[in-house]
Protein backbone atom coordinates (compact mmCIF):
# COMPACT_ATOMS: atom_id res chain seq x y z
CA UNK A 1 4.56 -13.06 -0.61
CA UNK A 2 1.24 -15.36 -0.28
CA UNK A 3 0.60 -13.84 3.06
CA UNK A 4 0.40 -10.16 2.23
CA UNK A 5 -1.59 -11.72 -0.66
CA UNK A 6 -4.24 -13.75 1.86
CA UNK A 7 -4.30 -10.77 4.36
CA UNK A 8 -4.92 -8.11 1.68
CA UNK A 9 -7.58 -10.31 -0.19
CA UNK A 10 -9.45 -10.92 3.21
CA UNK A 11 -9.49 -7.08 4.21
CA UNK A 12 -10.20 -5.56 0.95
CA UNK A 13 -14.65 -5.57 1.21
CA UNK A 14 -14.18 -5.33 5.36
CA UNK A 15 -11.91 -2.28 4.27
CA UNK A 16 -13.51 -1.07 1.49
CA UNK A 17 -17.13 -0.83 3.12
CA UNK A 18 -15.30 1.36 6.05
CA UNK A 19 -14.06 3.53 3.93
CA UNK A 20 -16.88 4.03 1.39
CA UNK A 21 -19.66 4.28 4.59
CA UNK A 22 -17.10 6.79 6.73
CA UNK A 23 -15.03 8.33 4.09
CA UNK A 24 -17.53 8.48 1.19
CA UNK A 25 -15.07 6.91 -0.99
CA UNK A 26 -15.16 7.27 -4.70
CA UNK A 27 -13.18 5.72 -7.20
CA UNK A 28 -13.67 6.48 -11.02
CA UNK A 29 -11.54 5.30 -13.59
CA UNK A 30 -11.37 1.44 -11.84
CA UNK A 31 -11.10 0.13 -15.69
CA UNK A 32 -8.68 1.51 -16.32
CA UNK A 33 -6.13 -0.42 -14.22
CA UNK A 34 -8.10 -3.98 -15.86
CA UNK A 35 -5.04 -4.78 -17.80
CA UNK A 36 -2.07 -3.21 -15.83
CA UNK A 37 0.33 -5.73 -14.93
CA UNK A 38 3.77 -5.13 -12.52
CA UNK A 39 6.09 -4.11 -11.80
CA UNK A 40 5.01 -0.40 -11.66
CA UNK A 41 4.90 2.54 -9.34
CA UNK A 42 1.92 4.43 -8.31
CA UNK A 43 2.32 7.73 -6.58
CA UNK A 44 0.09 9.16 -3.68
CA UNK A 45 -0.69 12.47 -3.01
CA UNK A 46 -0.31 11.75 0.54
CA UNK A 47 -3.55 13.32 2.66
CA UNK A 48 -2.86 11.27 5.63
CA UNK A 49 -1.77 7.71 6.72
CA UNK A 50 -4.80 5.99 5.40
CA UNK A 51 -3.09 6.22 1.47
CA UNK A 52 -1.83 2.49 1.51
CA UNK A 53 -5.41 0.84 2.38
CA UNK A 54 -6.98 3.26 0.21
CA UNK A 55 -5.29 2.39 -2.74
CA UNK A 56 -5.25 -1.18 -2.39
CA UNK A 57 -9.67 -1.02 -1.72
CA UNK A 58 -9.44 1.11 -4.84
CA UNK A 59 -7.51 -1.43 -7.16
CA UNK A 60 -9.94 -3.71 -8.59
CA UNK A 61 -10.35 -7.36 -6.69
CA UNK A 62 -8.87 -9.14 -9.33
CA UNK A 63 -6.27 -7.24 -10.03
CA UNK A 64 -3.06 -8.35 -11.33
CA UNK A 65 -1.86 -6.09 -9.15
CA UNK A 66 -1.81 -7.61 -5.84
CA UNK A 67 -0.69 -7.66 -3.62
CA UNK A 68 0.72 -3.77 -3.86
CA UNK A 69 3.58 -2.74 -1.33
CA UNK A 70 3.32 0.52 0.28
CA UNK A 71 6.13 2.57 1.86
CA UNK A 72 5.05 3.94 5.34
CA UNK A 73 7.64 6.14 7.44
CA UNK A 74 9.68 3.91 9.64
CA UNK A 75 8.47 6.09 13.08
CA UNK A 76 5.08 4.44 11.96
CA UNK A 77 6.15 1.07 10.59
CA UNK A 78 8.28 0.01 14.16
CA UNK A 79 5.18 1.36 16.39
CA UNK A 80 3.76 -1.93 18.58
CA UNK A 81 0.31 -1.35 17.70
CA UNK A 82 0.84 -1.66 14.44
CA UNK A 83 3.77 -3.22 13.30
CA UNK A 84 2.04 -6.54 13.18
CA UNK A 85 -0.24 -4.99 11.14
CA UNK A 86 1.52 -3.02 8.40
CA UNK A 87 4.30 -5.89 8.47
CA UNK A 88 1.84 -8.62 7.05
CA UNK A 89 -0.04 -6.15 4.65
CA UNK A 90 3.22 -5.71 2.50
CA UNK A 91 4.35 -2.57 3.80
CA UNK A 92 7.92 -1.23 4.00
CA UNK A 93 9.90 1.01 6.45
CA UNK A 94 11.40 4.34 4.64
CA UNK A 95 13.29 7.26 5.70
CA UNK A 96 15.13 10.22 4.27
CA UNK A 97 18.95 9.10 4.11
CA UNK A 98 20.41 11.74 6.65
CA UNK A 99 23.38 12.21 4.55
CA UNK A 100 20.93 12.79 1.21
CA UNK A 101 21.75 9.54 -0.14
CA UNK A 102 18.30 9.14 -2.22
CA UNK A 103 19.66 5.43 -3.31
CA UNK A 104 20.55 4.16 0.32
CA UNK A 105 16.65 5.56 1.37
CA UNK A 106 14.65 3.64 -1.46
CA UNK A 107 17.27 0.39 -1.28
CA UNK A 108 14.29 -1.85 0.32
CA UNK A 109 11.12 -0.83 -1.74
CA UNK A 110 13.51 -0.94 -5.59
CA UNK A 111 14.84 -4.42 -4.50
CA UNK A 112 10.87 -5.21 -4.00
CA UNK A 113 10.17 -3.89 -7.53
């Protein structure tokens, strides 16, 4: 858990400047999450692939928070390029269970919570 921690800690103002300079990134409503504490579960309207690192550059630094786990779809997770990547930053493979089996899909990220 202290590496996700490190690695998350170290990217979030590298992160954060890309995303405010390129993606004109706005967050209102920061103090709002001063005094949250976990476990919890905040839900993304996903837009595109870039939800995860957004919403851990829009926590605030010293959050209570951290490090958050993201799910990312397993056909993204297992890719070379960024396995490595994703792995150390606390994310987790998901998939819809083929069968419909909701419970055997979200086993990994409700044994994390």
């Amino acid at each position: 858990m202290i590496i996700p921690y490190l690695v998350q800690k170290i990217a979030y103002w590298p992160f954060r400047l890309l995303f405010v300079i390129f993606l004109h990134m706005k967050v209102r409503g920061r103090e709002n999450c001063k005094n949250l504490t976990g476990p919890l579960i905040i839900a993304v309207n996903h837009k595109d692939y870039t939800d995860g690192p957004i919403l851990t550059t829009s926590l605030p630094f010293w959050s209570k928070l951290f490090p958050p786990r993201s799910l990312i779809v397993s056909h993204m997770y297992y890719l070379p390029i960024l396995h490595f990547f994703v792995k150390i930053t606390g994310n987790m493979p998901v998939d819809k269970a083929k069968d419909g089996d909701l419970g055997k899909a979200l086993r990994a990220p409700i044994k994390s919570l």
